[in-house]
Protein backbone atom coordinates (compact mmCIF):
# COMPACT_ATOMS: atom_id res chain seq x y z
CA UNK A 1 -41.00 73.96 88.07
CA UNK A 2 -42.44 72.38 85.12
CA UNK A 3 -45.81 70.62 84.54
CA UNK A 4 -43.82 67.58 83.43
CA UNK A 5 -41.51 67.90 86.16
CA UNK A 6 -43.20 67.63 89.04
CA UNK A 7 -44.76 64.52 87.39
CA UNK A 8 -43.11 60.97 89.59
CA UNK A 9 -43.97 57.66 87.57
CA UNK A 10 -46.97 55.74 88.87
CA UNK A 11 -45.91 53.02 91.55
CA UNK A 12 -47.65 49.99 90.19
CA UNK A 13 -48.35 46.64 92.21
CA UNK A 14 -46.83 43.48 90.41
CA UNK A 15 -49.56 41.03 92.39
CA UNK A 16 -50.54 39.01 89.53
CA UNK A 17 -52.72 36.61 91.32
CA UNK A 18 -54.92 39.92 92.47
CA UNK A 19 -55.06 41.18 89.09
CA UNK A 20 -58.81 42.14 87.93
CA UNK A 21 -58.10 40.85 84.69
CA UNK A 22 -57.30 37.25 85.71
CA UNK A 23 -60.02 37.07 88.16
CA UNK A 24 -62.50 38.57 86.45
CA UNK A 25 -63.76 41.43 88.32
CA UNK A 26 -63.98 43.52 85.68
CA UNK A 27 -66.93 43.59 82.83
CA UNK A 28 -65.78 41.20 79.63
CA UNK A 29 -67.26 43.43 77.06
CA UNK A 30 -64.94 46.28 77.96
CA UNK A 31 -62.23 47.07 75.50
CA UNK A 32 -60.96 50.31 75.52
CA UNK A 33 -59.31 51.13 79.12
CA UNK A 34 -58.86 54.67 78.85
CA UNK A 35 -57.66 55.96 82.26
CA UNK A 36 -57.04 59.89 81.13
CA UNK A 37 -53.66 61.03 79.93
CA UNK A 38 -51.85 64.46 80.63
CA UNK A 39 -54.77 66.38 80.09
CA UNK A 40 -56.18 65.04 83.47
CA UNK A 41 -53.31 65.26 86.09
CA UNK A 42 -52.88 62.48 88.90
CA UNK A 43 -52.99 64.59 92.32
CA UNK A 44 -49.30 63.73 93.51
CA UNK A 45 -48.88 62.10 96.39
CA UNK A 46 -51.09 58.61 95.58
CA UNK A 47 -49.64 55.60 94.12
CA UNK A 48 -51.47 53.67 92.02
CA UNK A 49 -52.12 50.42 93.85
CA UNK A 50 -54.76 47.88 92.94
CA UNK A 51 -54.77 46.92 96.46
CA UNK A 52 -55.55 50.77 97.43
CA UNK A 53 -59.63 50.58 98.92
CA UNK A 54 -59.16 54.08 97.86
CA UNK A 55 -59.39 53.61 94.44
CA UNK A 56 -60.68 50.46 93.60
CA UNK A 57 -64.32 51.13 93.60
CA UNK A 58 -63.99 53.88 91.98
CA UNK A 59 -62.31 52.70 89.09
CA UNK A 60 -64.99 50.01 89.27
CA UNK A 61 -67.62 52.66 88.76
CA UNK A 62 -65.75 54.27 86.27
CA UNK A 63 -65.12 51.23 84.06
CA UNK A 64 -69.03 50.97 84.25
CA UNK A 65 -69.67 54.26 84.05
CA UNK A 66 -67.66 53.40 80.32
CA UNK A 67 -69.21 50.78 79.43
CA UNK A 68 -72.75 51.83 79.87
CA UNK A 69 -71.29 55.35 77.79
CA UNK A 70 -70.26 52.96 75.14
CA UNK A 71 -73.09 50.98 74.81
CA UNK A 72 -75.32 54.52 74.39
CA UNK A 73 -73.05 55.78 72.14
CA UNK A 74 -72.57 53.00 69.73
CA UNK A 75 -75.85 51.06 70.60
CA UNK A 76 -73.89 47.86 71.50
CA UNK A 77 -75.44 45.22 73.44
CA UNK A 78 -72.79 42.94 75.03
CA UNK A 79 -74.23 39.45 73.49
CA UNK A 80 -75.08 36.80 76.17
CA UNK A 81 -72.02 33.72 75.69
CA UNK A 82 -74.48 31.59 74.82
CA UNK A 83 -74.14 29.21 71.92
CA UNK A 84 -77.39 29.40 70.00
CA UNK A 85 -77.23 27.66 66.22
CA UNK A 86 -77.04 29.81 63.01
CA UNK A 87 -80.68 30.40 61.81
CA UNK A 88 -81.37 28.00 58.20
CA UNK A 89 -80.58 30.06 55.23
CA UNK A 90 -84.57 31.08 53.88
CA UNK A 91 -85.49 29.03 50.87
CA UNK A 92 -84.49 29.98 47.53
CA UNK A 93 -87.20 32.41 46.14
CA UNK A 94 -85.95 31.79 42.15
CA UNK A 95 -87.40 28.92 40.55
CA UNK A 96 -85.25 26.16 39.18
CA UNK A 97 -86.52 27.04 35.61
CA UNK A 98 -84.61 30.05 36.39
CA UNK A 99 -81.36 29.13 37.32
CA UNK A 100 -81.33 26.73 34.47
CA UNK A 101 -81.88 29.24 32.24
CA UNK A 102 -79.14 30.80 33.72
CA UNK A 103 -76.75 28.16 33.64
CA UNK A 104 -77.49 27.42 29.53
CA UNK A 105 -76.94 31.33 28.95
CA UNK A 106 -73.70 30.82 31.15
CA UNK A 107 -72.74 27.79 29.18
CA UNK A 108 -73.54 29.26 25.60
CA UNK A 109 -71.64 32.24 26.72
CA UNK A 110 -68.64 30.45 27.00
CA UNK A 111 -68.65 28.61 24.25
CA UNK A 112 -68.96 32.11 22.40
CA UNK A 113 -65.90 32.86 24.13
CA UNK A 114 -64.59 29.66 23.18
CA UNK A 115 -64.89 30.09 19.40
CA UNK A 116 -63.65 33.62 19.39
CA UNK A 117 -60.26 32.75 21.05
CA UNK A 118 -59.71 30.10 18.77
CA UNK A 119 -60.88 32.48 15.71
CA UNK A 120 -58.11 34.95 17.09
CA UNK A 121 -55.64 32.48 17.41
CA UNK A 122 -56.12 31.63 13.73
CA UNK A 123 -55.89 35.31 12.88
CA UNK A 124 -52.46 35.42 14.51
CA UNK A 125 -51.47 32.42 12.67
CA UNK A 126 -52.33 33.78 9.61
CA UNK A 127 -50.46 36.94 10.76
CA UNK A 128 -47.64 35.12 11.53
CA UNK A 129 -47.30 33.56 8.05
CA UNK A 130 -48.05 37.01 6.20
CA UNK A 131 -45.30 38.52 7.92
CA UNK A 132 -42.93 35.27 7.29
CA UNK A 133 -43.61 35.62 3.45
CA UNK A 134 -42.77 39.46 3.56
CA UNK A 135 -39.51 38.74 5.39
CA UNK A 136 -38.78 36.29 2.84
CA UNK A 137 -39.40 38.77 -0.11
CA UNK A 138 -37.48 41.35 1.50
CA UNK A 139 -34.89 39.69 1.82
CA UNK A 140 -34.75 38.30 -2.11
CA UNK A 141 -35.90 41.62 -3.13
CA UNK A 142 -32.20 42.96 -1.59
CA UNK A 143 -30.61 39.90 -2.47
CA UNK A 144 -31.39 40.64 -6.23
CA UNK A 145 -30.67 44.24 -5.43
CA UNK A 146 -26.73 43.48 -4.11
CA UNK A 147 -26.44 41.46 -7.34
CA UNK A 148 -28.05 44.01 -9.60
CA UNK A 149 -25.24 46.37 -8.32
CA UNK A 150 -22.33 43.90 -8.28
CA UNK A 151 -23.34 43.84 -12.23
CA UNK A 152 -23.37 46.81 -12.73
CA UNK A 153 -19.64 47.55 -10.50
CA UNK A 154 -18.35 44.73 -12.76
CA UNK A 155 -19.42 46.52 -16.02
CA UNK A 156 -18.46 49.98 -15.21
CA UNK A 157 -15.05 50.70 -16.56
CA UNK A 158 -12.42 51.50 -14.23
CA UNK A 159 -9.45 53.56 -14.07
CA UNK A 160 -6.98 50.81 -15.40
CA UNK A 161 -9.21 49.16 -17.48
CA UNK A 162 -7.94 48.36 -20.99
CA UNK A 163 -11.07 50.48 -22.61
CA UNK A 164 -9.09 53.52 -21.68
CA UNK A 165 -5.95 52.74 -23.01
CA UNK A 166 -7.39 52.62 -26.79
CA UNK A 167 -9.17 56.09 -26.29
């Protein structure tokens, strides 16, 4: 018989009002409720009842046993629930002079950026109009091309012209 086999599913209590979690029995700063998986086997023959004096305390001192691990390991201090008021921020160690210096470099910064997006803007105007004046040449430079060649087609003597009946 298998490992897995032999293996019945835990018989759980449904009490709700006995719960440790509602009534708070157990410690608040625990968050990770790691019981063991298959690696450590339940002996067979115990249920798993919250009611069970058999086990309660020592899942109590296990769950301790946790949280004090956790708090070594990590070096986590559960904080008291106290509410104490945010310290004041500390005051500002730069002088004013400082910051205003700042904010003028800030503000002639941008108008540097300013005048350079408007001076590339122009450029692509400019652009623009370059390449609308090309366009427009090209396309009289063809247009005197197609007539230069209907001239020519209309001057060419063809087959049944009347030059060729005189030669």
């Amino acid at each position: 018989m298998s490992y897995y086999q032999s293996l019945h599913p835990p018989m759980l209590s449904l009490d709700i009002s006995r719960s440790p979690l509602l009534s708070g029995a157990l410690p608040k700063d625990i968050c990770d409720f790691s019981f063991g998986g298959p690696s450590s086997p339940r002996p067979t023959g115990l249920p798993l009842l919250p009611n069970s004096p058999k086990l309660a305390p020592s899942l109590q001192t296990r769950l301790k046993q946790l949280a004090k691990h956790q708090q070594q390991c990590i070096g986590i201090r559960p904080s008291p629930p106290c509410n104490k008021p945010l310290p004041s921020l500390p005051p500002s160690v730069i002088p004013p002079r400082q910051i205003i210096s700042v904010l003028e470099l800030l503000e002639r910064m941008d108008n540097d950026v300013v005048k350079e997006v408007q001076r590339v803007k122009e450029g692509i105007a400019e652009a623009c109009v370059m390449v609308r004046e090309y366009v427009q040449a090209d396309q009289a430079r063809v247009a005197e091309w197609r007539k230069k060649r209907e001239r020519m087609r209309k001057e060419t003597k063809g087959l049944d012209d009347d030059f060729w009946l005189n030669a």
